[in-house]
Protein backbone atom coordinates (compact mmCIF):
# COMPACT_ATOMS: atom_id res chain seq x y z
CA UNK A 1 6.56 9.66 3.93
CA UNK A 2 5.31 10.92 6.84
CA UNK A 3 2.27 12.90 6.53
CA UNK A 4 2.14 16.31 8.17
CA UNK A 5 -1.63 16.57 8.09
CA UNK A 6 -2.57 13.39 10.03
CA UNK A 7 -4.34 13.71 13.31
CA UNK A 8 -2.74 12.38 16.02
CA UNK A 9 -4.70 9.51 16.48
CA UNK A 10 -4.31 8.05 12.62
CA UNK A 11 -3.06 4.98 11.42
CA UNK A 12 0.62 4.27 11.72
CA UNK A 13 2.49 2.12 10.19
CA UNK A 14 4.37 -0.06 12.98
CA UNK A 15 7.37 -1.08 10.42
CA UNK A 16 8.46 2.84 9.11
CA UNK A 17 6.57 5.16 11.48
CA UNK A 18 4.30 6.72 8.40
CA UNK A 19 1.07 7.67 9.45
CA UNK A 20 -1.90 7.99 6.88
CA UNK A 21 -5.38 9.23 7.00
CA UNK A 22 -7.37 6.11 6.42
CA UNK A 23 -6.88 2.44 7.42
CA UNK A 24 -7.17 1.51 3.70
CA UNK A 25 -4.14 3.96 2.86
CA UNK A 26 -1.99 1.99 5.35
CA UNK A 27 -3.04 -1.06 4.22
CA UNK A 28 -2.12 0.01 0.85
CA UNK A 29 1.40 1.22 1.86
CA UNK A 30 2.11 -2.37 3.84
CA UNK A 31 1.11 -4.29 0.67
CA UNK A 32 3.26 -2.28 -1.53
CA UNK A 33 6.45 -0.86 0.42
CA UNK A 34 6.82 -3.93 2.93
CA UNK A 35 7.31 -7.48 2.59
CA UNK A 36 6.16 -10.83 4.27
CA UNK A 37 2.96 -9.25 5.29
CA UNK A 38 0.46 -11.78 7.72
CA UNK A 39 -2.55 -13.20 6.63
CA UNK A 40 -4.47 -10.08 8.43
CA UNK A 41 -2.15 -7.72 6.45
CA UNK A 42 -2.46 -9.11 3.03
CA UNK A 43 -6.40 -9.44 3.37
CA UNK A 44 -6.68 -5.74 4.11
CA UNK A 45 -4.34 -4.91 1.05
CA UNK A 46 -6.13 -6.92 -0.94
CA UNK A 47 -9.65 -5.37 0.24
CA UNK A 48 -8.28 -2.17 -0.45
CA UNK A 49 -6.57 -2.57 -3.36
CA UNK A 50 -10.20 -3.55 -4.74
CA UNK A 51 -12.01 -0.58 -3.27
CA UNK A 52 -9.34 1.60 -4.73
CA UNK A 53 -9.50 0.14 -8.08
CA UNK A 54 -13.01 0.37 -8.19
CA UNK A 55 -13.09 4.03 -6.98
CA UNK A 56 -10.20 4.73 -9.92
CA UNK A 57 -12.40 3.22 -12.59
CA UNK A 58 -15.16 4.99 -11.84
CA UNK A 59 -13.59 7.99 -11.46
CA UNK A 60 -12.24 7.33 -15.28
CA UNK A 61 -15.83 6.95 -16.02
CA UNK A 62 -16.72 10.32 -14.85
CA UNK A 63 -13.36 12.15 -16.57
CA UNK A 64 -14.39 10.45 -20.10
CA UNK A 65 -18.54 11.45 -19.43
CA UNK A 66 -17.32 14.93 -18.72
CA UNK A 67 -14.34 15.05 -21.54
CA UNK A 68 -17.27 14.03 -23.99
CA UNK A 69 -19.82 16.43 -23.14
CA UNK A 70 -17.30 18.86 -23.33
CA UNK A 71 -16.43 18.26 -26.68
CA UNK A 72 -19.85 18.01 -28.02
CA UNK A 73 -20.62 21.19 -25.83
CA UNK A 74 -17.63 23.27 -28.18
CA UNK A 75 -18.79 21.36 -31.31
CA UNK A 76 -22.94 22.54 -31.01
CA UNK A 77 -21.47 25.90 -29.63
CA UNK A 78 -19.23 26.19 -33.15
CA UNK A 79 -22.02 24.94 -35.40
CA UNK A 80 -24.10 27.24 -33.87
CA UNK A 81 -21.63 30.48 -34.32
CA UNK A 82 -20.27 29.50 -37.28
């Protein structure tokens, strides 16, 4: 999957040709679309595998904060109408 909106000077993979944005995005495609990675490699994808995870649970965080205050928002806005 190459992506159209890279800049010329981004990260490409040396294995498929797919450039990405970010180092951690190509680290993150080595680790899970290519095998026997070196030790380098595979402490990248590891590094950002954890950044990533952490950024996707607090990001679940924030969706569940919001979805609750929106509920109790429509819930004091119906006891107050009703």
């Amino acid at each position: 999957m190459i992506d159209q909106h890279a800049p010329d000077d981004a990260p490409t993979c040396d294995r498929c040709g797919d450039a990405f944005p970010t180092a951690d995005l190509l680290a993150l495609h080595r680790g899970h679309a290519h095998d026997a990675l070196s030790e380098d490699e595979r402490a990248a994808f590891e590094a950002a595998r954890e950044a990533d995870t952490e950024s996707l649970r607090l990001f679940r965080l924030q969706a569940l904060g919001a979805l609750v205050l929106l509920y109790f928002g429509f819930l004091m806005a119906y006891a107050v109408v009703t």
